[in-house]
Protein backbone atom coordinates (compact mmCIF):
# COMPACT_ATOMS: atom_id res chain seq x y z
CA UNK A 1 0.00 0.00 0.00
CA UNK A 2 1.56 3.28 -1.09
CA UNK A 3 2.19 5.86 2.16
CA UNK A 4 0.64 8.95 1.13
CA UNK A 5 3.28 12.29 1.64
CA UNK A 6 2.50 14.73 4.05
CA UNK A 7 3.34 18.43 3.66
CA UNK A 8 3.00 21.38 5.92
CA UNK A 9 -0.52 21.73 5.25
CA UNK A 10 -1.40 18.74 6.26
CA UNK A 11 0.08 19.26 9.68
CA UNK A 12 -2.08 22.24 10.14
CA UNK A 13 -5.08 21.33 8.34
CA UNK A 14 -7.21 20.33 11.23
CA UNK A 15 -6.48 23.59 13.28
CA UNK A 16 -7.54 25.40 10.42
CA UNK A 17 -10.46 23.17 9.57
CA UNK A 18 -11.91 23.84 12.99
CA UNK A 19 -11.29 27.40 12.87
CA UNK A 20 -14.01 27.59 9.66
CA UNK A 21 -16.59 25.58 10.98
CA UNK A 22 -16.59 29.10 12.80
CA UNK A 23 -16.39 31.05 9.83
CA UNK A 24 -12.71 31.83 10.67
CA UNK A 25 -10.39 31.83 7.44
CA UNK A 26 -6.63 31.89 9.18
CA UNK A 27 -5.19 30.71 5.70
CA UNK A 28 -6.69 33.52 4.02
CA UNK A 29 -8.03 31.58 1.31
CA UNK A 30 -8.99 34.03 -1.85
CA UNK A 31 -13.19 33.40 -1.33
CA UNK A 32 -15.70 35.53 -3.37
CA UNK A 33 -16.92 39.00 -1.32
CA UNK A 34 -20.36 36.80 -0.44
CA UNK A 35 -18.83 33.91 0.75
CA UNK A 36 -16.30 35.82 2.97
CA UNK A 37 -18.95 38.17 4.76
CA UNK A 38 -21.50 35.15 5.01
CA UNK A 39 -18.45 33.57 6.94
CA UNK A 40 -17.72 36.81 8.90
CA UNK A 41 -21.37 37.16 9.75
CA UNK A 42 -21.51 33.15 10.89
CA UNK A 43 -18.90 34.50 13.28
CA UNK A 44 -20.01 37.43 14.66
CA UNK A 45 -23.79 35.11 15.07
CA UNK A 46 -21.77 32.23 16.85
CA UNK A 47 -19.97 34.85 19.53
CA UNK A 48 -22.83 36.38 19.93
CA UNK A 49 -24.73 33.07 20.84
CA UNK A 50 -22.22 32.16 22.99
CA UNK A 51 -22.53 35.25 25.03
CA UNK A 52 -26.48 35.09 25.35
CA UNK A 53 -26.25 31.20 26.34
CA UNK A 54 -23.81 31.60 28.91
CA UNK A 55 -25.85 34.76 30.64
CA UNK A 56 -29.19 32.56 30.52
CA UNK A 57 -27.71 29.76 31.86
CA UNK A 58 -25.99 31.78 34.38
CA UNK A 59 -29.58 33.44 35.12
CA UNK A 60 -30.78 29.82 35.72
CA UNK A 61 -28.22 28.74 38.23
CA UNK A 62 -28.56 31.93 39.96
CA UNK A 63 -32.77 31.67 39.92
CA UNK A 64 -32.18 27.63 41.15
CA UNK A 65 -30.00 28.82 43.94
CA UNK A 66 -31.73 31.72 44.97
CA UNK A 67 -35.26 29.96 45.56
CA UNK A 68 -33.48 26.76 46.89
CA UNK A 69 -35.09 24.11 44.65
CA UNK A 70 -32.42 21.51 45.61
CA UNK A 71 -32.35 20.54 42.18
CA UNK A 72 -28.64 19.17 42.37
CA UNK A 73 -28.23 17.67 39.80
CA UNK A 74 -29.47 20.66 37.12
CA UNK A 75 -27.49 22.76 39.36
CA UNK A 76 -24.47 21.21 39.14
CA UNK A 77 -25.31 20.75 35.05
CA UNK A 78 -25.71 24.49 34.96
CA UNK A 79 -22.38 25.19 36.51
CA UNK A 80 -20.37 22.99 34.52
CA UNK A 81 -21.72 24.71 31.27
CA UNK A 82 -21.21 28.23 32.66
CA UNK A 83 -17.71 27.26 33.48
CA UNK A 84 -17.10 25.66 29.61
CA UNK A 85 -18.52 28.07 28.02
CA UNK A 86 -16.60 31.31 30.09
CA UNK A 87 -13.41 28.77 28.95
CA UNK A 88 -13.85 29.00 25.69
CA UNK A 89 -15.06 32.86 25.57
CA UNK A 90 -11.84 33.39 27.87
CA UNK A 91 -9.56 31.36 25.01
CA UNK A 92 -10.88 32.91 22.36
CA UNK A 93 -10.07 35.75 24.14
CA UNK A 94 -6.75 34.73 24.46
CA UNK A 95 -6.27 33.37 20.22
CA UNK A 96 -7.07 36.40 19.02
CA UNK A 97 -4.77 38.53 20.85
CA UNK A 98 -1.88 36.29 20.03
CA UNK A 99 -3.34 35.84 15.88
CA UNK A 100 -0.42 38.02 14.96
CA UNK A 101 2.08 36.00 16.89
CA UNK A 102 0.44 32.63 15.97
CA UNK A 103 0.66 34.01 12.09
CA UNK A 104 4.26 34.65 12.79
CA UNK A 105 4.64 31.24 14.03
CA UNK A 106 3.01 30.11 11.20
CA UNK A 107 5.02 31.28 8.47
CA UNK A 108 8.41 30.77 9.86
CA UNK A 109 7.68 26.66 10.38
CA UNK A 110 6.58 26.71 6.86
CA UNK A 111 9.53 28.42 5.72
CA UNK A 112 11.95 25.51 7.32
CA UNK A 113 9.46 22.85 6.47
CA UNK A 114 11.01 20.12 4.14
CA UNK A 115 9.91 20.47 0.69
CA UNK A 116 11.66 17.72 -1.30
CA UNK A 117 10.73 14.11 -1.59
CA UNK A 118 14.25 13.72 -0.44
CA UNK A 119 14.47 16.62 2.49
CA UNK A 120 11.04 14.76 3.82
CA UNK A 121 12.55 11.29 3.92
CA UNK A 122 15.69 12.68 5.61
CA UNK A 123 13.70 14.37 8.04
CA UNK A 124 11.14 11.20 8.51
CA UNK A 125 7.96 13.91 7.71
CA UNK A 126 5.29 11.08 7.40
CA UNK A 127 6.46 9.88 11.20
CA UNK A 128 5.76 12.69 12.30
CA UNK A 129 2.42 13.12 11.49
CA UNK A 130 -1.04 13.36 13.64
CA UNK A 131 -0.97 10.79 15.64
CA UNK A 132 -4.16 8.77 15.35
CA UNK A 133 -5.08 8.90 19.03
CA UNK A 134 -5.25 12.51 18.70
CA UNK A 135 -7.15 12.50 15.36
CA UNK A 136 -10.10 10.44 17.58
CA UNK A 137 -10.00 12.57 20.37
CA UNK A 138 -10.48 15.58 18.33
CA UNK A 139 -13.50 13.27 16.52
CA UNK A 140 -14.91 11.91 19.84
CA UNK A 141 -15.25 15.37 21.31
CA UNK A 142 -17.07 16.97 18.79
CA UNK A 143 -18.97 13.81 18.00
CA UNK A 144 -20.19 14.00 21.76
CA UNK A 145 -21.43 17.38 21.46
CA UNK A 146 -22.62 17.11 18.36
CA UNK A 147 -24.88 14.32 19.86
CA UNK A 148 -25.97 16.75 23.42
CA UNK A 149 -27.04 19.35 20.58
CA UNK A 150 -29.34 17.37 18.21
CA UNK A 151 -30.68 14.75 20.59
CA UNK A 152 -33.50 17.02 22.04
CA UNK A 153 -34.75 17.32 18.15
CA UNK A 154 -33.73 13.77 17.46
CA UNK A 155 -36.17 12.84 20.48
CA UNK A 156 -38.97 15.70 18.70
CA UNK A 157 -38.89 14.04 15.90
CA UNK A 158 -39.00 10.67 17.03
CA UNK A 159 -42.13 11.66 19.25
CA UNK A 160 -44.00 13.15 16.42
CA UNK A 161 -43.29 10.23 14.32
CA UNK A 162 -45.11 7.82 16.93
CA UNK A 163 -47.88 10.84 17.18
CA UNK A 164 -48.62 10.14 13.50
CA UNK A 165 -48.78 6.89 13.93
CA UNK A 166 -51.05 7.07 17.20
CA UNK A 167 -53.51 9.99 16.37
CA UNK A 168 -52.80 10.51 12.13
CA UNK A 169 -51.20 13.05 11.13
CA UNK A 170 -54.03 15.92 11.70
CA UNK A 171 -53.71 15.13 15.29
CA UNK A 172 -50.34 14.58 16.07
CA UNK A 173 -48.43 17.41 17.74
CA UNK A 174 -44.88 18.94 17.80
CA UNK A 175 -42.79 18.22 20.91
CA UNK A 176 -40.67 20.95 20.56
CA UNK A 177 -37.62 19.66 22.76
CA UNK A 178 -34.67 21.52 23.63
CA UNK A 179 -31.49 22.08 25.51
CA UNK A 180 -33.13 24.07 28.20
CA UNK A 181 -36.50 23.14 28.62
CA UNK A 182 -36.62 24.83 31.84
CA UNK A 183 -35.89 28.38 30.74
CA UNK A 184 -37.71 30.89 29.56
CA UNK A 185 -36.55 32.81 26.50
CA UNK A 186 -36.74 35.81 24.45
CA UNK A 187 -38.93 33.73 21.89
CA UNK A 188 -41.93 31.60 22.57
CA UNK A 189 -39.70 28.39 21.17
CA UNK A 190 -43.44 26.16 21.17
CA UNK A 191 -43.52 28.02 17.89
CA UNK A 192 -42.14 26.89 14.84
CA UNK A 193 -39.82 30.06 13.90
CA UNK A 194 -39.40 30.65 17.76
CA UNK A 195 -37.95 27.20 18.10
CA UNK A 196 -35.61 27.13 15.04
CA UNK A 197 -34.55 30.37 16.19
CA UNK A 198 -33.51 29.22 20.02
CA UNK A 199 -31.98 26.20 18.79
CA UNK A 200 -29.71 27.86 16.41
CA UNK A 201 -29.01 30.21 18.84
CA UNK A 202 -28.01 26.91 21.28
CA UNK A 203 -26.36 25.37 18.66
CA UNK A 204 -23.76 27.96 17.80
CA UNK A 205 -23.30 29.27 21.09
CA UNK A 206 -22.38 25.34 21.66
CA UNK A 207 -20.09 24.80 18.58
CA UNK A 208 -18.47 28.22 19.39
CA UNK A 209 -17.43 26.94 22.70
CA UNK A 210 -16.34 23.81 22.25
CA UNK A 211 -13.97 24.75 19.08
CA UNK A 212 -12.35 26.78 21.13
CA UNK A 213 -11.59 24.58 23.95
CA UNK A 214 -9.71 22.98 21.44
CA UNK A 215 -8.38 24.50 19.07
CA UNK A 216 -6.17 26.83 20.76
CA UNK A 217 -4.74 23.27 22.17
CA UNK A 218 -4.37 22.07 18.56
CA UNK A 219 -2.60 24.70 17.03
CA UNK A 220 0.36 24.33 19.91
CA UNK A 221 0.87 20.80 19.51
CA UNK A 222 0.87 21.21 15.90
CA UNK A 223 3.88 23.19 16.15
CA UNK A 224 5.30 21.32 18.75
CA UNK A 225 5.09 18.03 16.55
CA UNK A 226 6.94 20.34 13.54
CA UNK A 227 9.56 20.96 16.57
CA UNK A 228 10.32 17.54 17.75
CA UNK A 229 10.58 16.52 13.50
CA UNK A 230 13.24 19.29 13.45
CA UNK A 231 15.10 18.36 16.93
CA UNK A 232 14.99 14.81 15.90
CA UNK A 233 16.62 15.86 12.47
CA UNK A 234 19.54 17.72 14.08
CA UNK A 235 20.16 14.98 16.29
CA UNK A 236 20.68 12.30 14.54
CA UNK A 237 22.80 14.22 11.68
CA UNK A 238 25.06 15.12 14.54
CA UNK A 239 25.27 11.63 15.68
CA UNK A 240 25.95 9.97 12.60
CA UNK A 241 28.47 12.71 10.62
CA UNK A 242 31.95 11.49 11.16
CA UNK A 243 34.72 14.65 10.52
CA UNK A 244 38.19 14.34 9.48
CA UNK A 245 40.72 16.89 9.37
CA UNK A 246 41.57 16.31 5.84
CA UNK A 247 38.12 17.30 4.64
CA UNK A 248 37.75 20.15 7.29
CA UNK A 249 36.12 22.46 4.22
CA UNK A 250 32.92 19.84 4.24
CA UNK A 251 32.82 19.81 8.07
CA UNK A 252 32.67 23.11 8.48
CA UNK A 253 29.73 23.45 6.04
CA UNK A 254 28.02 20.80 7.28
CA UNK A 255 28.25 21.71 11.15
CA UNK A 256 27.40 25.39 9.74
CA UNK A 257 24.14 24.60 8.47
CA UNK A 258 23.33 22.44 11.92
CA UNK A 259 24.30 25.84 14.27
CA UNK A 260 22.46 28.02 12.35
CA UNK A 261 18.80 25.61 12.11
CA UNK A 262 19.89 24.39 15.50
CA UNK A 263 19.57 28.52 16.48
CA UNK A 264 16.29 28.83 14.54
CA UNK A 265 14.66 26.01 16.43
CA UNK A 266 15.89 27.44 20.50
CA UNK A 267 14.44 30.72 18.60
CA UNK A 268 10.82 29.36 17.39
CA UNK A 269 10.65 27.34 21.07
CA UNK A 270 11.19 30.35 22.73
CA UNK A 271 8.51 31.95 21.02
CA UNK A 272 6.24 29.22 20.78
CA UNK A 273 6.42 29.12 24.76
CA UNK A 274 5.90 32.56 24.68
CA UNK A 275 2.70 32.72 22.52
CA UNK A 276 0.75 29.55 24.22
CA UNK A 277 2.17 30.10 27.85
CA UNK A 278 -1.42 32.00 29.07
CA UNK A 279 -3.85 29.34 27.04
CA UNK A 280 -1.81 26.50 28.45
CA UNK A 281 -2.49 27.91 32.06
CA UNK A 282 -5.80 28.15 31.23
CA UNK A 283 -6.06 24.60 30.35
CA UNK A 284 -4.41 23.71 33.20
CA UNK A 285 -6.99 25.33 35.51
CA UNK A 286 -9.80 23.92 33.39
CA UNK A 287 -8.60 20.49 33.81
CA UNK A 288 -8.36 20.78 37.41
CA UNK A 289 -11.63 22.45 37.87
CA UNK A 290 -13.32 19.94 35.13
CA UNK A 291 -11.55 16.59 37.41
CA UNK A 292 -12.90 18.10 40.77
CA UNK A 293 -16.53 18.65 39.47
CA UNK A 294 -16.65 15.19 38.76
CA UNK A 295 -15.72 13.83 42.07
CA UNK A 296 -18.07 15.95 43.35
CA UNK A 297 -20.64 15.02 41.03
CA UNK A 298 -19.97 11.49 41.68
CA UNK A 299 -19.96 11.82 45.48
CA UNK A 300 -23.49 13.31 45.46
CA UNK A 301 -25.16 12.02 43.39
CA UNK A 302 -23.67 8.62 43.41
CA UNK A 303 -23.59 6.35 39.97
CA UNK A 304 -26.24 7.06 37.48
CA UNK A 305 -27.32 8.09 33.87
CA UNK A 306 -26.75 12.02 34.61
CA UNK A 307 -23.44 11.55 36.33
CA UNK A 308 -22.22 8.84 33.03
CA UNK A 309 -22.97 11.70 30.58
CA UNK A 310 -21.04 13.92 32.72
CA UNK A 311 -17.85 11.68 33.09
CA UNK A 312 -18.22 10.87 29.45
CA UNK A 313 -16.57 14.23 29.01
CA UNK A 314 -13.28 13.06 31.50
CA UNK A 315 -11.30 10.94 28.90
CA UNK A 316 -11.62 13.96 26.31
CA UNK A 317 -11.15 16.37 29.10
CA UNK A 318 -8.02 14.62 30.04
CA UNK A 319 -6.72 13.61 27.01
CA UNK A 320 -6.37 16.94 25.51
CA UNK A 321 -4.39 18.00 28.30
CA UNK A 322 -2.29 14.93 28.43
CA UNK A 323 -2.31 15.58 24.73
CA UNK A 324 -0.32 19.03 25.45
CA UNK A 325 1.62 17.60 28.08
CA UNK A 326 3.07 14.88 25.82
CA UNK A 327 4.60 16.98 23.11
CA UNK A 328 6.03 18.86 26.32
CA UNK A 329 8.35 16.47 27.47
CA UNK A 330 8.96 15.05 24.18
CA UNK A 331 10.40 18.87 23.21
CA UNK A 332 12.67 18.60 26.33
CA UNK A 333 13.45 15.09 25.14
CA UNK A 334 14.41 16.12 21.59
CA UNK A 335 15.91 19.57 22.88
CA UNK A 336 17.94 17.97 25.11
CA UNK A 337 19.17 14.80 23.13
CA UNK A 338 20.89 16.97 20.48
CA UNK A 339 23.45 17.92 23.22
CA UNK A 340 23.71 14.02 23.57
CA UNK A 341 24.42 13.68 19.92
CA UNK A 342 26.65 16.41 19.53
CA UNK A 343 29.11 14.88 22.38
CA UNK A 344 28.95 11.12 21.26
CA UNK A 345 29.81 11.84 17.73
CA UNK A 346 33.81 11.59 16.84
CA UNK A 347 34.12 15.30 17.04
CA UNK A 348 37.66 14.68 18.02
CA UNK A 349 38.76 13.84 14.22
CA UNK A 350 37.34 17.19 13.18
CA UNK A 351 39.49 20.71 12.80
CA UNK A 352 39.75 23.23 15.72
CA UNK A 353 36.86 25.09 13.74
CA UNK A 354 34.70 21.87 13.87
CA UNK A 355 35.16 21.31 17.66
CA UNK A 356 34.18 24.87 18.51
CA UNK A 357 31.16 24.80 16.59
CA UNK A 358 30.39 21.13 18.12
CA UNK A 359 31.21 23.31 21.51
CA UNK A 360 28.84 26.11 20.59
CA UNK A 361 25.90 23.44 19.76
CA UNK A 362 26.72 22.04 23.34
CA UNK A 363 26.34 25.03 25.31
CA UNK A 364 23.35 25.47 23.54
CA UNK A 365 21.07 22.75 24.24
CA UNK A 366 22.20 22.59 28.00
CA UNK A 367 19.03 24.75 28.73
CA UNK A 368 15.90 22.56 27.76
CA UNK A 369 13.38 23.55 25.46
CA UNK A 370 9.68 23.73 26.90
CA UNK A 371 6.33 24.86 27.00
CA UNK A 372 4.78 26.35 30.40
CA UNK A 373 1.69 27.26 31.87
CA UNK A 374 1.88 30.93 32.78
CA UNK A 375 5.36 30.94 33.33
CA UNK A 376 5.47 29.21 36.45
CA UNK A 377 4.88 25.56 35.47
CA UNK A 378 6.68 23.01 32.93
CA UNK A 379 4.16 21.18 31.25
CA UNK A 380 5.04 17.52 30.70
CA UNK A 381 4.39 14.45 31.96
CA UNK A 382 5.36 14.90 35.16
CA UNK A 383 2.80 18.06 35.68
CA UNK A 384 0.46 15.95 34.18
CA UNK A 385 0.66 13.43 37.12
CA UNK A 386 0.58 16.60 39.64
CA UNK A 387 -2.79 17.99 38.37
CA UNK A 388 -4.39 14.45 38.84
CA UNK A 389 -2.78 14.38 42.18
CA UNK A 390 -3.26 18.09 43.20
CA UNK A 391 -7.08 17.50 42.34
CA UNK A 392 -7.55 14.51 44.45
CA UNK A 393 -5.98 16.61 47.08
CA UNK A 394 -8.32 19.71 46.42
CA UNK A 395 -11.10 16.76 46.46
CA UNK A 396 -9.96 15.52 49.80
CA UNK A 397 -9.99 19.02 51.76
CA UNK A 398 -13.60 19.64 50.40
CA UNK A 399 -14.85 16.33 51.53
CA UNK A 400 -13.39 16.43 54.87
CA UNK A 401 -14.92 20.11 55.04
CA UNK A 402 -18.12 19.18 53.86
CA UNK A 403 -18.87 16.44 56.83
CA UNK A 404 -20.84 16.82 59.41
CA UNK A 405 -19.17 17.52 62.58
């Protein structure tokens, strides 16, 4: 079976793909006038649904509070949608005031990106690519929302169906299910254009939260895979290039070209930490908050088909973090290991020009590469295993403070 050759755009083609299903054109693809305000306007509709769904549902939890209903359950469901939906308002937030930056990003990766048949196979491209565990994550999560969206018309259909059949079709009468059945909106949604209306409304507001809870996520690691392809590259033509003196004209060429990508990669890190450091804090937080509502949503209300739906979100949840947290420590891997390379080579044989180059690459990659949260925290593996313990922990104190004395 013939492997099919992957080029930059593939590596960024799902980042971008999500981007328009929000009417969001990053590639600046040239678009007739109509098609390019229809997409503007799709945007502006989708923030704008986002803010009005997260203020009703915000009413709602206040209004369940307030008059002590003890409705647990639809409070805690109101809570957890206020909180993903101020996430992805916040990281959208966050995207656009880094677009330039991102863009910059952007263009310099594709400028160093292999473009020969040859460069690609040298620089293993195709191993590099998405891994598939990603790819389904990405599909899972908006699969599963896609589902929590449509399954309240699903169900109005499916009622109206068996109303036919019951009472004919004269009879039978429109359901009119939705997300939030309980509120009351600024449209009488038991009427036809009243309900389409609400339920676009719902749906964007949806869709614009949830892309963004991602894709900020997906754009980093899509860089960071790019990095680790380069890295790897670096490393292992270091490792294998044997100099000799006699041919010290080659050498110096050769190690030449490695310094100066080896200085383009430290400088596209830096930056890439730079950019992504505040949206990786978020998700940090997010996670954390996301893990503890769980437990508590467990411990309450104990094992049943409200609190499944709800943990049905945790793999996602955590696998886009550990998704980020991977690529992490696999920079400071790759960062790291082209210091390795550099010594175990026979850099001995080479010219006095060769060794301090070798030297140069040395002192170099003694400071590893990364990507943080805020500035404060390495994200890798290892912070990975401290969010899941720092949230049992947070978990712990509540329960403790929440028994009776």
């Amino acid at each position: 079976m013939a492997t099919t050759e992957r080029y930059f755009e593939d590596f960024v083609n799902m980042p971008c793909a999500l981007l328009r299903t929000l009417g969001i054109d990053f590639l600046n693809i040239s678009r007739s006038l109509l098609a390019k305000c229809l997409m503007q306007l799709y945007f502006v509709l989708s923030l704008l649904s986002c803010l009005y769904c997260t203020y009703f549902v915000m009413e709602m939890a206040v209004r369940e509070i307030h008059c002590g209903s003890g409705n647990l359950p639809l409070i805690l469901r109101l809570v957890d949608d206020i909180f993903h939906s101020l996430n992805g308002l916040l990281k959208s937030y966050y995207f656009f005031r880094i677009w330039k930056s991102n863009k910059s990003l952007f263009n310099r990766f594709c400028e160093i990106f292999p473009i020969s048949m040859e460069d690609r196979r040298e620089y293993r491209v195709n191993d590099y690519y998405w891994p598939r565990w990603i790819t389904c994550m990405v599909y899972v999560q908006c699969g599963a929302i896609a589902v929590i969206i449509f399954s309240p018309f699903a169900a109005t259909l499916k009622d109206y169906f068996l109303a036919i059949l019951k009472f004919g079709f004269a009879d039978a009468k429109f359901s009119y299910h939705i997300l939030y059945e309980e509120h009351t909106y600024i449209v009488d949604h038991q009427r036809p254009t009243g309900y389409i209306f609400i339920y676009s409304v719902l749906a964007m507001g949806t869709q614009y939260a949830v892309i963004f809870n991602i894709c900020p996520d997906i754009w980093l690691v899509a860089y960071a895979i790019q990095l680790c392809m380069h890295f790897d590259y670096i490393s292992r033509n270091l490792e294998n290039y044997e100099p000799k003196e006699e041919r010290s004209h080659k050498d110096l060429e050769v190690v030449a070209k490695l310094v100066k990508k080896h200085q383009i990669l430290l400088d596209l890190a830096n930056d890439l930490r730079k950019t992504f450091n505040i949206l990786v804090l978020i998700m940090l937080f997010s996670t954390v908050v996301t893990l503890f509502g769980a437990a508590v949503y467990v411990l309450t209300q104990g094992i049943n088909s409200n609190v499944l739906g709800y943990l049905a979100f945790l793999p996602t949840t955590l696998g886009q973090y550990f998704m980020v947290c991977y690529y992490g420590q696999l920079i400071i891997n790759k960062s790291l290991r082209i210091g390795d390379a550099a010594y175990s080579q026979t850099w001995y044989n080479g010219c006095q020009s060769y060794k301090k180059s070798i030297l140069a690459i040395l002192g170099r990659s003694q400071s590893q590469c990364e990507i943080n949260a805020g500035g404060f925290q390495t994200t890798n593996l290892k912070a990975f295993e401290g969010v899941i313990r720092m949230t049992f922990q947070l978990f712990a104190v509540w329960r403790t403070l929440m028994e009776p004395k």
